[in-house]
C-alpha atoms as a PDB file:
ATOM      1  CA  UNK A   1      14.867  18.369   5.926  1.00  0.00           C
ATOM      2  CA  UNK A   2      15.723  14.694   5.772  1.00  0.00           C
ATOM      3  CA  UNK A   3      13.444  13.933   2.893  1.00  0.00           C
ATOM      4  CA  UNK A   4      15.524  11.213   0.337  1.00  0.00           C
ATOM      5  CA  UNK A   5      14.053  11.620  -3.040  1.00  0.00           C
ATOM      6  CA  UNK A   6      15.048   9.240  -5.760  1.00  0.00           C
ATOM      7  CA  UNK A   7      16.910  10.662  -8.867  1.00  0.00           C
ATOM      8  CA  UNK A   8      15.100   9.191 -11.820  1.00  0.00           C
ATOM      9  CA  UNK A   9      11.817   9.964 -11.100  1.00  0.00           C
ATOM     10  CA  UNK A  10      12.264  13.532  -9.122  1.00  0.00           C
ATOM     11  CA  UNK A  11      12.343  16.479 -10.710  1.00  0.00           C
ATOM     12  CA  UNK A  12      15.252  17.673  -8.053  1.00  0.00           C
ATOM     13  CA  UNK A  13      17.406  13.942  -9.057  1.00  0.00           C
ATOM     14  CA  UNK A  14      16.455  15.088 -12.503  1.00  0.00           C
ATOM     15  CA  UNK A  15      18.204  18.406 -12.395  1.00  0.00           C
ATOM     16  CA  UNK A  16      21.161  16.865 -10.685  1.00  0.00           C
ATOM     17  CA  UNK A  17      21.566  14.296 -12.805  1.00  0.00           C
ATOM     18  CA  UNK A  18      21.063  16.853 -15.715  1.00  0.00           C
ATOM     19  CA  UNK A  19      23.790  19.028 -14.502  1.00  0.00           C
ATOM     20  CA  UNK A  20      26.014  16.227 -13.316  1.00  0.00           C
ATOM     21  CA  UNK A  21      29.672  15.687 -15.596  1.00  0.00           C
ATOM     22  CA  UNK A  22      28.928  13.115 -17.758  1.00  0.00           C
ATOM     23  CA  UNK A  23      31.524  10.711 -16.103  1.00  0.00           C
ATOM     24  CA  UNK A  24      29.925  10.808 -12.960  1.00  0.00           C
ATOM     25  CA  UNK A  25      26.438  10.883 -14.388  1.00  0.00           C
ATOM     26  CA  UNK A  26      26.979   8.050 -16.241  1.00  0.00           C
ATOM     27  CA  UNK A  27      28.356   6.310 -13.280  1.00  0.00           C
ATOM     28  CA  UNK A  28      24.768   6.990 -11.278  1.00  0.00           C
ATOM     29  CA  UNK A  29      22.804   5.572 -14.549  1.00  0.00           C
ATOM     30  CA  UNK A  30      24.468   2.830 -14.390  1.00  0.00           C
ATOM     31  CA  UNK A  31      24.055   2.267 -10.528  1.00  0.00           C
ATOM     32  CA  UNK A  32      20.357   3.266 -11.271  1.00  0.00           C
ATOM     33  CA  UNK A  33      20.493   0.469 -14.208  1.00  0.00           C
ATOM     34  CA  UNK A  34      20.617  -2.185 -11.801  1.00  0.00           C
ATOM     35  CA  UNK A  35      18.700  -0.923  -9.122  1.00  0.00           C
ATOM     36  CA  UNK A  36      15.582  -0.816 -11.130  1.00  0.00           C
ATOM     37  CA  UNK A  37      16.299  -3.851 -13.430  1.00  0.00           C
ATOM     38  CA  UNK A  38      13.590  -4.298 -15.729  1.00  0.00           C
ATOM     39  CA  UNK A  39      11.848  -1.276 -15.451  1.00  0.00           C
ATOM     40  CA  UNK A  40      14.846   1.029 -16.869  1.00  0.00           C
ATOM     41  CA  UNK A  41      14.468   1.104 -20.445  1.00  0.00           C
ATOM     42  CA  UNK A  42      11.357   3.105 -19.957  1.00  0.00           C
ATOM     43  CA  UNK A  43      12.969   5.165 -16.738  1.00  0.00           C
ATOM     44  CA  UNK A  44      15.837   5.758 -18.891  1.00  0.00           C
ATOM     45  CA  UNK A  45      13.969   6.804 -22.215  1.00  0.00           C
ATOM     46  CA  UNK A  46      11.978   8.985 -19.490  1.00  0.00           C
ATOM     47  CA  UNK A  47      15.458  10.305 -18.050  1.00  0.00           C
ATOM     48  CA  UNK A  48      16.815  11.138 -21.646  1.00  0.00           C
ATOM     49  CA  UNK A  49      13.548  13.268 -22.132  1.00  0.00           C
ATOM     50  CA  UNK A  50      14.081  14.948 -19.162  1.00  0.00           C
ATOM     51  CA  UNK A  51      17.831  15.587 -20.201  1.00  0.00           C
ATOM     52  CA  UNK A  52      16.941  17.480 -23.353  1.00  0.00           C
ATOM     53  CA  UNK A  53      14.496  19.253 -21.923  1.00  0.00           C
ATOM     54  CA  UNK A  54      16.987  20.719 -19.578  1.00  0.00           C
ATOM     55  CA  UNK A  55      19.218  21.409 -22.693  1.00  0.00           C
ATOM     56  CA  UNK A  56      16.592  23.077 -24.442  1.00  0.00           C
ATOM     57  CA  UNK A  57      15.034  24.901 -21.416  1.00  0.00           C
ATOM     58  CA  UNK A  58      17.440  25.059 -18.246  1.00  0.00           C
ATOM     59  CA  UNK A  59      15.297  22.835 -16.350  1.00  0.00           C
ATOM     60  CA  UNK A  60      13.891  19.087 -15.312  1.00  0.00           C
ATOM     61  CA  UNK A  61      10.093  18.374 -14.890  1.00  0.00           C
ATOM     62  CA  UNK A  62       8.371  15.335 -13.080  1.00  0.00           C
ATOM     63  CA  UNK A  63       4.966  15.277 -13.938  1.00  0.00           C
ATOM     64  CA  UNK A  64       3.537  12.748 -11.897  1.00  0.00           C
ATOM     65  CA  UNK A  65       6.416  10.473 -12.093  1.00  0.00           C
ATOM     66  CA  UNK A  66       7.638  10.027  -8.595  1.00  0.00           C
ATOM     67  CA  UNK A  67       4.301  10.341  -7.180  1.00  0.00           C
ATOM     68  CA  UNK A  68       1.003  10.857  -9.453  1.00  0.00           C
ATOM     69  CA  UNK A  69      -0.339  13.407  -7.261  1.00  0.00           C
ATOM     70  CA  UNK A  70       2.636  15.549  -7.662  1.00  0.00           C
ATOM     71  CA  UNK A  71       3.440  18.128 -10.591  1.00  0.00           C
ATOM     72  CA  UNK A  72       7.041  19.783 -10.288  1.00  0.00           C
ATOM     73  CA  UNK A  73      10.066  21.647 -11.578  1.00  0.00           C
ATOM     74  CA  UNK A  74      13.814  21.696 -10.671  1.00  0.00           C
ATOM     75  CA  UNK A  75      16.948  23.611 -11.503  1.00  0.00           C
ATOM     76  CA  UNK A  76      19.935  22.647 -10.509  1.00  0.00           C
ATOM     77  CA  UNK A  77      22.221  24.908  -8.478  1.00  0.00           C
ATOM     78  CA  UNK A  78      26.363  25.407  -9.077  1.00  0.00           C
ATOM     79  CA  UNK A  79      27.580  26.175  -5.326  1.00  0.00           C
ATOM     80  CA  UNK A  80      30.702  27.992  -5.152  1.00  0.00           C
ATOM     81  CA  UNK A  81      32.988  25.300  -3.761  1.00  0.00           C
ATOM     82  CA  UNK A  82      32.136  23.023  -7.371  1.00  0.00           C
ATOM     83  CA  UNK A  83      28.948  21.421  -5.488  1.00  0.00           C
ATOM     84  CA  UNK A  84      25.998  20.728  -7.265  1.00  0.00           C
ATOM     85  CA  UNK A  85      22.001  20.839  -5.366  1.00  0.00           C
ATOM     86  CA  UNK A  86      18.878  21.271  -6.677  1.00  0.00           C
ATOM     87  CA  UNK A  87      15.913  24.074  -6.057  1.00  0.00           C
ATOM     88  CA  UNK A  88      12.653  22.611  -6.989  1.00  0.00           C
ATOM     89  CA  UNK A  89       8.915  24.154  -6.805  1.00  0.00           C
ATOM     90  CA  UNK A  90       6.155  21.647  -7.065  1.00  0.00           C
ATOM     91  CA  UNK A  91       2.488  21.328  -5.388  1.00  0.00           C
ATOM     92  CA  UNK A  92      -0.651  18.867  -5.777  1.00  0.00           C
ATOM     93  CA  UNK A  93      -1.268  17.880  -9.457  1.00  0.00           C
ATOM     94  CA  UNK A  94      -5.361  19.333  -8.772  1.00  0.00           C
ATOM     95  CA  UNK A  95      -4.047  22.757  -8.323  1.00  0.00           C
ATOM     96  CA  UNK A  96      -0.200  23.087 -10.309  1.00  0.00           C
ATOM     97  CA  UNK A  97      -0.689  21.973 -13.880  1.00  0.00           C
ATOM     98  CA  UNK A  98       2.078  21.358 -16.250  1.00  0.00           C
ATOM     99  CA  UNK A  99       1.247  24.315 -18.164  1.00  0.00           C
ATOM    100  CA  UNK A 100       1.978  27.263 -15.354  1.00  0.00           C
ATOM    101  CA  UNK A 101       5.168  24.751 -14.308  1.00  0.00           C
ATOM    102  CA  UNK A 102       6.768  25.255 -17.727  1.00  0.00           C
ATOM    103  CA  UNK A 103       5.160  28.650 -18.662  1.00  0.00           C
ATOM    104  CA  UNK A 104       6.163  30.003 -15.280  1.00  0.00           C
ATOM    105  CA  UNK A 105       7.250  28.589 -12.640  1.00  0.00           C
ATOM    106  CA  UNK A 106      10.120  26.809 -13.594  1.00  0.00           C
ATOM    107  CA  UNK A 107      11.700  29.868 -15.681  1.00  0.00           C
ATOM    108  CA  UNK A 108      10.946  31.331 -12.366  1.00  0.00           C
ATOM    109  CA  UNK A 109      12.970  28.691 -10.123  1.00  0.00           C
ATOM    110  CA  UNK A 110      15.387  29.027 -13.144  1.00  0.00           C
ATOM    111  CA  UNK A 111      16.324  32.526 -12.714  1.00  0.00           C
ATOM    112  CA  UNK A 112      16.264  32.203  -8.839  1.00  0.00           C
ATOM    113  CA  UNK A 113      19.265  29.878  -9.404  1.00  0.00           C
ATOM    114  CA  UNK A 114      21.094  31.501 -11.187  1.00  0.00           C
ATOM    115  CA  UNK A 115      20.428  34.501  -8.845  1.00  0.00           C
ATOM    116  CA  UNK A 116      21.514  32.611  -5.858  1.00  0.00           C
ATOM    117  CA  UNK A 117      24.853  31.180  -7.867  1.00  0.00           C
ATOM    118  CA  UNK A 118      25.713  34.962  -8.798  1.00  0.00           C
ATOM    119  CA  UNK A 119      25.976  36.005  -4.899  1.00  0.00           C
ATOM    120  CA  UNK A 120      28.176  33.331  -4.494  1.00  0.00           C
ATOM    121  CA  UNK A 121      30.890  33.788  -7.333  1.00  0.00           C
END
């Protein structure tokens, strides 16, 4: 509790972002835009990446993005009053590789989602 994680380089902002309307998502890339000034071409080629992957999979990886020592997966999570959070799962790079995250973990986290938006409804 109280943690602030950044959105372009977590996987958690990632799966926000991912699951955000497009209006209001491309409202934060643009606030993102000029927070990181010349570094966002490659955060925002990164971001894109991270977009399809949650198109073609249902989730948002940051492999040593935010922080190099840290492999994980998010999901985001549709609360029933429209809200949108994110459920992540991630641990030391030297024990989680990316392998078990995609392979397992995050269709894991995935499924726990959609789980926890079902009691909800």
């Amino acid at each position: 509790a109280g943690v602030r994680l950044p959105l372009a380089t977590t996987a958690a902002g990632r799966a926000f972002l991912a699951a955000t309307p497009e209006q209001e998502r491309e409202h934060l890339l643009a606030a993102l835009a000029d927070k990181y000034g010349d570094e966002w071409a490659a955060m925002k080629a990164s971001l894109d990446a991270s977009f399809e992957e949650f198109r073609q999979h249902g989730f948002c990886l940051s492999l040593g993005d935010w922080d190099r020592n840290v492999m994980a997966a998010g999901v985001p999570l549709h609360l029933a009053d429209g809200s949108i959070m994110a459920l992540t799962c991630g641990g030391p790079s030297f024990q989680l590789s990316e392998n078990t995250l995609r392979s397992s973990l995050a269709q894991q986290l995935d499924m726990l989602a959609r789980d926890i938006e079902s009691l909800g409804a």
